[in-house]
Structures are given as C-alpha cells and as structure tokens.
PDB file of N, CA and C in Angstrom:
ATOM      1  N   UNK A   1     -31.633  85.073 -51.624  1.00  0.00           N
ATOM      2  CA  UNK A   1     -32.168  84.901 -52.967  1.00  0.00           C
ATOM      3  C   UNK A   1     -31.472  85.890 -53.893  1.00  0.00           C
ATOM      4  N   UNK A   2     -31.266  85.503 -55.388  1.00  0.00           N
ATOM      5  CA  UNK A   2     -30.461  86.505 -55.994  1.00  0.00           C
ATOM      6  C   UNK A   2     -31.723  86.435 -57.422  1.00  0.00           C
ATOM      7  N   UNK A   3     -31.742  87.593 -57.878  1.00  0.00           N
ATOM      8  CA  UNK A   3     -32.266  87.396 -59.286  1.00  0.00           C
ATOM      9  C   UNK A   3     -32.109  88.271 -59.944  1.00  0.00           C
ATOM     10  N   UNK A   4     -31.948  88.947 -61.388  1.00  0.00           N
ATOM     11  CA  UNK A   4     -31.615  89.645 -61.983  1.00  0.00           C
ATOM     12  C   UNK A   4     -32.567  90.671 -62.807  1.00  0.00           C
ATOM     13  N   UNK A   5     -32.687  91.724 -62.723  1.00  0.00           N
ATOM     14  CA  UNK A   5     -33.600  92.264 -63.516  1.00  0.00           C
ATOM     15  C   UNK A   5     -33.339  93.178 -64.080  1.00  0.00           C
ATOM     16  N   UNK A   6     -33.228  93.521 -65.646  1.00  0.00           N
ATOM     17  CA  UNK A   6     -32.686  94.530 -66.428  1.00  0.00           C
ATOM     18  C   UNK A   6     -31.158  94.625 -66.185  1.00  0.00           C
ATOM     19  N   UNK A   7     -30.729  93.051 -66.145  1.00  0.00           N
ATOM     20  CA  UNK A   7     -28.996  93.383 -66.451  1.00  0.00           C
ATOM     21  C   UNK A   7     -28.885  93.642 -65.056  1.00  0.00           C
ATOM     22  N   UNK A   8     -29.573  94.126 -63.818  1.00  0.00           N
ATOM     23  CA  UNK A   8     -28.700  94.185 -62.939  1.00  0.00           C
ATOM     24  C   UNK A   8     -29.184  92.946 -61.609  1.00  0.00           C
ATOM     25  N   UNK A   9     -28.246  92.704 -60.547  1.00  0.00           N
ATOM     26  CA  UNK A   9     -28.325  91.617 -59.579  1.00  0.00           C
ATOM     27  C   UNK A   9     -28.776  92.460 -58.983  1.00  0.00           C
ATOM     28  N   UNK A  10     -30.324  91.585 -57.980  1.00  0.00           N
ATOM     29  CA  UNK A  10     -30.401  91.906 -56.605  1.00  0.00           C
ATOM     30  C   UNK A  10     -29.941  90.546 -56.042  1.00  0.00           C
ATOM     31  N   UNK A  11     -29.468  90.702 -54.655  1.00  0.00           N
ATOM     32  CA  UNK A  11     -28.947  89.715 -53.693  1.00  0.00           C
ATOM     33  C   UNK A  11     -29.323  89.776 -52.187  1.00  0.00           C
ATOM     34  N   UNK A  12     -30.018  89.094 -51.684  1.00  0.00           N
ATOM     35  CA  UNK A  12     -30.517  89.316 -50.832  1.00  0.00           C
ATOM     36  C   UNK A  12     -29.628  89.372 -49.255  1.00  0.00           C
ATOM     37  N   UNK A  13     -28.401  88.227 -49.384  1.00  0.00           N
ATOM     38  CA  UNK A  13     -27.270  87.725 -48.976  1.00  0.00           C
ATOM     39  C   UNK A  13     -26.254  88.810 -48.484  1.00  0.00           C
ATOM     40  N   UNK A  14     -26.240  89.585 -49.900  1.00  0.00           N
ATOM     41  CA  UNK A  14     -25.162  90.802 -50.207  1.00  0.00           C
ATOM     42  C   UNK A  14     -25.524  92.157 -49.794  1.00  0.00           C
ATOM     43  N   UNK A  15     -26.783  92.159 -49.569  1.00  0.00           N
ATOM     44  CA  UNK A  15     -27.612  93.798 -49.200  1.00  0.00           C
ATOM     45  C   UNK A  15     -28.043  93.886 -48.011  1.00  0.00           C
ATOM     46  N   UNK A  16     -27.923  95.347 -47.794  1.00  0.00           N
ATOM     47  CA  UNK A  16     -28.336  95.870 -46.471  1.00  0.00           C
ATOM     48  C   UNK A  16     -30.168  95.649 -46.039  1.00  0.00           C
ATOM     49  N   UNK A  17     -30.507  95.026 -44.845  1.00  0.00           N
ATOM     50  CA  UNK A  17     -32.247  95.314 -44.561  1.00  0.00           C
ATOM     51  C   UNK A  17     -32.434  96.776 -44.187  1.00  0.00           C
ATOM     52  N   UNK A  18     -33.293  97.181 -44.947  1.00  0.00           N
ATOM     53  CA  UNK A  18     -33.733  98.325 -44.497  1.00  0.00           C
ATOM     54  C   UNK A  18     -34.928  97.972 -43.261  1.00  0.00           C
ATOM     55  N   UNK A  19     -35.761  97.383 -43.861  1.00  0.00           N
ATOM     56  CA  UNK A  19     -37.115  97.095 -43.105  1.00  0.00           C
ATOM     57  C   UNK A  19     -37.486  95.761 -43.480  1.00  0.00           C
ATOM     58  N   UNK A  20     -38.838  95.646 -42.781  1.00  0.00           N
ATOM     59  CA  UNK A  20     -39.559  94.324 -42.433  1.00  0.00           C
ATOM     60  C   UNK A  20     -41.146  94.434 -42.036  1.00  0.00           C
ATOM     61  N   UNK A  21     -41.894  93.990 -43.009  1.00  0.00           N
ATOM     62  CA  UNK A  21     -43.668  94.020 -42.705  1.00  0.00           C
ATOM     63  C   UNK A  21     -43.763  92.568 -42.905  1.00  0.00           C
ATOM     64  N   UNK A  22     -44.824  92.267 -41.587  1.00  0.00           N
ATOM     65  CA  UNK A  22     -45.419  90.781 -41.856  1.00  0.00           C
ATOM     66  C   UNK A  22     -46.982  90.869 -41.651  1.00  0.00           C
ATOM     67  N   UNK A  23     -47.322  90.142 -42.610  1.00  0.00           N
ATOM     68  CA  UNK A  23     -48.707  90.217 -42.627  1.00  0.00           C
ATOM     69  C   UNK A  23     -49.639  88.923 -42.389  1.00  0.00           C
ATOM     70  N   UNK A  24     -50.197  88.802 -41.289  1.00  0.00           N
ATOM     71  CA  UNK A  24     -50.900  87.505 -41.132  1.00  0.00           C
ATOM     72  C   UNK A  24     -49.402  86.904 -39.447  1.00  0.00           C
ATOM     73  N   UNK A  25     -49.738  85.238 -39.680  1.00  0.00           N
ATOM     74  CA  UNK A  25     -48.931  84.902 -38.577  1.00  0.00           C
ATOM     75  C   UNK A  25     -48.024  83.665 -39.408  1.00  0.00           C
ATOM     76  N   UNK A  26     -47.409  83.198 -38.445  1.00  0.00           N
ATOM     77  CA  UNK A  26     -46.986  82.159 -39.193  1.00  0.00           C
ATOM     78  C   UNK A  26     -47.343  80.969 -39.655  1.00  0.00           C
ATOM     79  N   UNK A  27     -47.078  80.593 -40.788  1.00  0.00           N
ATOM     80  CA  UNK A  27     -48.336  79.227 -41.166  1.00  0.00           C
ATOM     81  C   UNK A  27     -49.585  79.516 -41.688  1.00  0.00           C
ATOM     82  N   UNK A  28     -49.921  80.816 -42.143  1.00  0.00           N
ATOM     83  CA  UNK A  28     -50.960  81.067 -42.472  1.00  0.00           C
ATOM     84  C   UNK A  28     -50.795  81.188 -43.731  1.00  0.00           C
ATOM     85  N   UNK A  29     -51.957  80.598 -44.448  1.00  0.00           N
ATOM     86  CA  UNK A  29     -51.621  80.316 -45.947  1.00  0.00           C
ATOM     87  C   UNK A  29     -51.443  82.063 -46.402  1.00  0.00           C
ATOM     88  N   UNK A  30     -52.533  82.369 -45.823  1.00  0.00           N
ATOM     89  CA  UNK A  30     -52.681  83.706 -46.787  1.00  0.00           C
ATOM     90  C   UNK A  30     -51.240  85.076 -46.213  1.00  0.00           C
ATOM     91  N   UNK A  31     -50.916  84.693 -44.717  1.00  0.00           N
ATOM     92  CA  UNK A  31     -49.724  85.812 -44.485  1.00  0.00           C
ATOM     93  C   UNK A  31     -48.899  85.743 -45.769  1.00  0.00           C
ATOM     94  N   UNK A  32     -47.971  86.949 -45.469  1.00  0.00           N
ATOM     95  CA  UNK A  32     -46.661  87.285 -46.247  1.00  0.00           C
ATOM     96  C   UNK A  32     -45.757  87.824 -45.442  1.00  0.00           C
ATOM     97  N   UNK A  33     -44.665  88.435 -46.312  1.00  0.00           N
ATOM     98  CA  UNK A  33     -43.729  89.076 -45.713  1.00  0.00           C
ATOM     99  C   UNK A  33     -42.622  89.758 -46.873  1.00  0.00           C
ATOM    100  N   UNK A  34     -42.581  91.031 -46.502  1.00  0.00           N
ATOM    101  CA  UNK A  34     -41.923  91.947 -47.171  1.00  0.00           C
ATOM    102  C   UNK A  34     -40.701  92.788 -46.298  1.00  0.00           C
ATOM    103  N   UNK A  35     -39.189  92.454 -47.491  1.00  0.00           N
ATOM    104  CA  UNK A  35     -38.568  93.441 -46.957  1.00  0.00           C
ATOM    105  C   UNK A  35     -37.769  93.663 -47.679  1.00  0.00           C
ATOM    106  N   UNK A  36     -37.164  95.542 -47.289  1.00  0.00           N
ATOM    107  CA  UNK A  36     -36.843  96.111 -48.363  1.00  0.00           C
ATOM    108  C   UNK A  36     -35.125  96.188 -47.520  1.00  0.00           C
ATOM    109  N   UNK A  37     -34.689  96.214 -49.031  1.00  0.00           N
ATOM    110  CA  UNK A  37     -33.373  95.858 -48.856  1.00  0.00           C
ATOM    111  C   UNK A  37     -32.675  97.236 -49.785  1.00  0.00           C
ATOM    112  N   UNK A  38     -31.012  97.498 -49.442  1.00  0.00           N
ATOM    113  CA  UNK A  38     -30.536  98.151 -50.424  1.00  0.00           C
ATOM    114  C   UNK A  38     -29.105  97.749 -50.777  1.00  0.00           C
ATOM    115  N   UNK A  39     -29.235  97.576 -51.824  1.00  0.00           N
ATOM    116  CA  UNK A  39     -27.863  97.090 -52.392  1.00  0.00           C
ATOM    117  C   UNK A  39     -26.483  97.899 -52.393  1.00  0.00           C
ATOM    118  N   UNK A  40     -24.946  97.296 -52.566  1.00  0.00           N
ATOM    119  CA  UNK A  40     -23.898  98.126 -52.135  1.00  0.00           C
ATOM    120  C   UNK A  40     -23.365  99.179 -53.268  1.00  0.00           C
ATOM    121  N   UNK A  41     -24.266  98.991 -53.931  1.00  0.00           N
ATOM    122  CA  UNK A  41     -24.332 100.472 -54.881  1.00  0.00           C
ATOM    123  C   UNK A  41     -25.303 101.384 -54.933  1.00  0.00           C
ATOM    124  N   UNK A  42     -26.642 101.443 -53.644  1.00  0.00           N
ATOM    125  CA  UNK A  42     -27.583 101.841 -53.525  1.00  0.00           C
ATOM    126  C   UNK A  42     -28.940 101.411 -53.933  1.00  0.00           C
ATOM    127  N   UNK A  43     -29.340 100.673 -54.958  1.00  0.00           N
ATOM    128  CA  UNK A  43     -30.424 100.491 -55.635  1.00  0.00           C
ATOM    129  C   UNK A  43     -31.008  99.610 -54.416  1.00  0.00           C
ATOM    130  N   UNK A  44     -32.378 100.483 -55.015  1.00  0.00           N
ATOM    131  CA  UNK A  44     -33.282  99.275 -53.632  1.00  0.00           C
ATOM    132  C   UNK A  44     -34.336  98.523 -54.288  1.00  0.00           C
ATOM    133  N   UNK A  45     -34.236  97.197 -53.331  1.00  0.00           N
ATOM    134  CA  UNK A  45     -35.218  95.872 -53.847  1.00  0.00           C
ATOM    135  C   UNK A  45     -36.229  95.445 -52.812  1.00  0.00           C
ATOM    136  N   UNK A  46     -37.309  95.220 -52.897  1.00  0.00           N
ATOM    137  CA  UNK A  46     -38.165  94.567 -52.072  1.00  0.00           C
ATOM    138  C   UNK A  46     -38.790  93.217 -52.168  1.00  0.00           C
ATOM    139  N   UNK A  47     -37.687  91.858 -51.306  1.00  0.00           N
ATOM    140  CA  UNK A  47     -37.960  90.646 -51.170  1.00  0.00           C
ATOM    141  C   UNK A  47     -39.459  90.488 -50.655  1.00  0.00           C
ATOM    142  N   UNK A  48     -40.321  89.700 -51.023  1.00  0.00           N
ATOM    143  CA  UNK A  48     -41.579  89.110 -50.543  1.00  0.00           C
ATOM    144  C   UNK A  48     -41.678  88.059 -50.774  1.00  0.00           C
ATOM    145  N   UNK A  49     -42.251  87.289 -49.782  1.00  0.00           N
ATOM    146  CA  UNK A  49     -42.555  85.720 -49.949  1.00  0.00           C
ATOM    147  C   UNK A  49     -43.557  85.250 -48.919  1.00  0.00           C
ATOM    148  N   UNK A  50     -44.433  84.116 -49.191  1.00  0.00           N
ATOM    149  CA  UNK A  50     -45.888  84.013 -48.141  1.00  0.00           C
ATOM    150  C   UNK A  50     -46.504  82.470 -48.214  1.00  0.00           C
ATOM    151  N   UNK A  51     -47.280  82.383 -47.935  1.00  0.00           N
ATOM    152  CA  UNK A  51     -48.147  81.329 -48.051  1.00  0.00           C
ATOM    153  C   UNK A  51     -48.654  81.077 -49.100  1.00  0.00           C
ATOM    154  N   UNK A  52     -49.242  79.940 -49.345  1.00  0.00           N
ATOM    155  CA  UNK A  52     -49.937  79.512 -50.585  1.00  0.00           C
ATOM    156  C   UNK A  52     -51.163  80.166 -51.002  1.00  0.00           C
ATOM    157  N   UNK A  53     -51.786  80.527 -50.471  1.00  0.00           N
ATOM    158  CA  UNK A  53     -52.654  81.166 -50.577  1.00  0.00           C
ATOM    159  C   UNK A  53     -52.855  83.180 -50.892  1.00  0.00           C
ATOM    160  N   UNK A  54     -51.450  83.342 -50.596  1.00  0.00           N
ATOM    161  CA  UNK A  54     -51.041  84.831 -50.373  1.00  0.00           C
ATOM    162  C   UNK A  54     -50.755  86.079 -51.571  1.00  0.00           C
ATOM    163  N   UNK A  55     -50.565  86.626 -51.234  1.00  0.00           N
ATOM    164  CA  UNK A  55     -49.939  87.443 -52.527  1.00  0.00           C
ATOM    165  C   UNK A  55     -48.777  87.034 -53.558  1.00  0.00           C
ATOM    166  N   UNK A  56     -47.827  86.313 -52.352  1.00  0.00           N
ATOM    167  CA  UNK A  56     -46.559  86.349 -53.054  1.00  0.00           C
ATOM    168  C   UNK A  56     -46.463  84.504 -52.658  1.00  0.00           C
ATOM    169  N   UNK A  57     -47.063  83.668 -53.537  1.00  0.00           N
ATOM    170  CA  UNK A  57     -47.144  82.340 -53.349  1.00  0.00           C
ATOM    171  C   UNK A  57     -45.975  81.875 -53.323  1.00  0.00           C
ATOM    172  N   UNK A  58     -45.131  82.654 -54.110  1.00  0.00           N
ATOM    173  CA  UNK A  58     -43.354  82.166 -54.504  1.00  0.00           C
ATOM    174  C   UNK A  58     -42.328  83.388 -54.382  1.00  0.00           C
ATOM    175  N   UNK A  59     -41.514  83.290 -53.201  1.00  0.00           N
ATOM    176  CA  UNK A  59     -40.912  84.342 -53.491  1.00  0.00           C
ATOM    177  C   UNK A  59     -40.309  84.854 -54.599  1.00  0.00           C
ATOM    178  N   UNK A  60     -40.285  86.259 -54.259  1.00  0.00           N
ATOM    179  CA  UNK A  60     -40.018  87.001 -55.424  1.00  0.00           C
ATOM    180  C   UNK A  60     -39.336  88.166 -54.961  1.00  0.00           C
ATOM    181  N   UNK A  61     -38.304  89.301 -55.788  1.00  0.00           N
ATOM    182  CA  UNK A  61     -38.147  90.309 -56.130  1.00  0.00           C
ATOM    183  C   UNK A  61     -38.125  91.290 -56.726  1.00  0.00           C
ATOM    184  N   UNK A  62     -38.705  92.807 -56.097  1.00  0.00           N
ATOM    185  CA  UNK A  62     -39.316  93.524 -57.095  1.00  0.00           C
ATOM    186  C   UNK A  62     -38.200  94.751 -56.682  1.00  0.00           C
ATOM    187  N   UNK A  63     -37.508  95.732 -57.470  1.00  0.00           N
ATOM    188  CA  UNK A  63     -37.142  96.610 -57.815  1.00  0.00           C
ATOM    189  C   UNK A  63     -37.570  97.889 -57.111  1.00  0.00           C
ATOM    190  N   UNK A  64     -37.398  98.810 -56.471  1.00  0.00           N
ATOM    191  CA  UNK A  64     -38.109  99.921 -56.238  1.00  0.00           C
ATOM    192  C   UNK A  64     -37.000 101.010 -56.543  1.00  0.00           C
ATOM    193  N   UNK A  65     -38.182 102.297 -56.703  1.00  0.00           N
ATOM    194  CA  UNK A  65     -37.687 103.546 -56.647  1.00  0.00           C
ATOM    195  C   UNK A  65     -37.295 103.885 -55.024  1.00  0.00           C
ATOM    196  N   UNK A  66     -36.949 105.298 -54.691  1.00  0.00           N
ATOM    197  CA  UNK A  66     -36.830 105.768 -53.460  1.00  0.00           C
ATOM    198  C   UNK A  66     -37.929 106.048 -53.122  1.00  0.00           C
ATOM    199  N   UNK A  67     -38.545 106.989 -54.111  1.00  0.00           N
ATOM    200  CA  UNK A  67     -39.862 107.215 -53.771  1.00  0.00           C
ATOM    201  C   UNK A  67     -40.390 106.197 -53.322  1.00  0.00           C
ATOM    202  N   UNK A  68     -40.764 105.082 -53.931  1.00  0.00           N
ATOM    203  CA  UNK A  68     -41.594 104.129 -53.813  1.00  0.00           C
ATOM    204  C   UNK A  68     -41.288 103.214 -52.545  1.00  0.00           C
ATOM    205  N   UNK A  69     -39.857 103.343 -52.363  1.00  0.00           N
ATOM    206  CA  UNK A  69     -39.554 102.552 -51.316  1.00  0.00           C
ATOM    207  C   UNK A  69     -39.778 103.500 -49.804  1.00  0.00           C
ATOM    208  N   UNK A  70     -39.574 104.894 -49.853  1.00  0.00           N
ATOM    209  CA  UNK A  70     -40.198 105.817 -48.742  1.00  0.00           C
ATOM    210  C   UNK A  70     -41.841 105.886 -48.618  1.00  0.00           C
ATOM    211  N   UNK A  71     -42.441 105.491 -49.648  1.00  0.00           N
ATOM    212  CA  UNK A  71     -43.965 105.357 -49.326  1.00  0.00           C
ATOM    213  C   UNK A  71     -43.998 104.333 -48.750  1.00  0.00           C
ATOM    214  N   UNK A  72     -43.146 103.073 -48.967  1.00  0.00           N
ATOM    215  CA  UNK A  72     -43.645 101.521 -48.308  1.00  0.00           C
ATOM    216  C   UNK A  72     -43.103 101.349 -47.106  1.00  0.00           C
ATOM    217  N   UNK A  73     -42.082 102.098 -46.587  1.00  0.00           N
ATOM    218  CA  UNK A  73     -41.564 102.399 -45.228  1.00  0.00           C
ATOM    219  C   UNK A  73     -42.539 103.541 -44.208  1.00  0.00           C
ATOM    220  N   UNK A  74     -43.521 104.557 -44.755  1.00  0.00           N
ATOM    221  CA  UNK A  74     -44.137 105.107 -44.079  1.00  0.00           C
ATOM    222  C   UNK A  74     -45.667 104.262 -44.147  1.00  0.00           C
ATOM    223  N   UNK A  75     -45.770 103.664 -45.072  1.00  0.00           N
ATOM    224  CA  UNK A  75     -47.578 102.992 -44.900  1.00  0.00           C
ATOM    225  C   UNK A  75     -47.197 101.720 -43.203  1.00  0.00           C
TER     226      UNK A  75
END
C-alpha cells in the first residue's frame, strides 16, 4: 500500500518490517493487524488493516514518531 501524507510517501512494498501485532484471529470481523514499518530514509509508518467490524475497517496508514513507535513495540 502506498499513501502520502504531508508531501511525503509511505510504501509499504519499499520499507523495512519492523514488527507485527494481531489482534483477534482470522476472519474475525472485529480482529486487526498492525505493523510498523521504516522507510529507506528512516521515517516510520504503521500499516493497519482488520475486519469490518474492527478498528481499522479499511486499511490505512499512520505516521509515527520514534517515540511513539518504541512505545508500540514495547506494549
């Protein structure tokens, strides 16, 4: 998935996985799944996408700090 935010590309294709959380099982409306990625200039993004019922009904990409992305790697 690629999408752009503030002028810059994330690419999901093009970037390194850092990690991987799944929540629920498969087929479950309400699971998801999150993972954080870092791009080849460093900036890090966190892909999520889930069930219909879930947080992330449509995947999406959200932007993170380090900080933010070292809190979501230790929870």
């Amino acid at each position: 998935m690629k999408k752009i935010i503030c002028k810059v590309e994330y690419d999901t294709d093009a970037s390194q996985i850092l990690g991987t959380k799944a929540f629920g099982v498969f087929g479950d409306p309400t699971g998801y799944e999150e993972i954080l990625y870092r791009t080849q200039d460093g900036k890090l993004f966190l892909y999520c996408n889930g069930g219909s019922e879930s947080l992330y009904p449509q995947e999406t990409i959200k932007r993170m700090s380090a900080a933010k992305a070292d809190e979501w790697q230790k929870a």
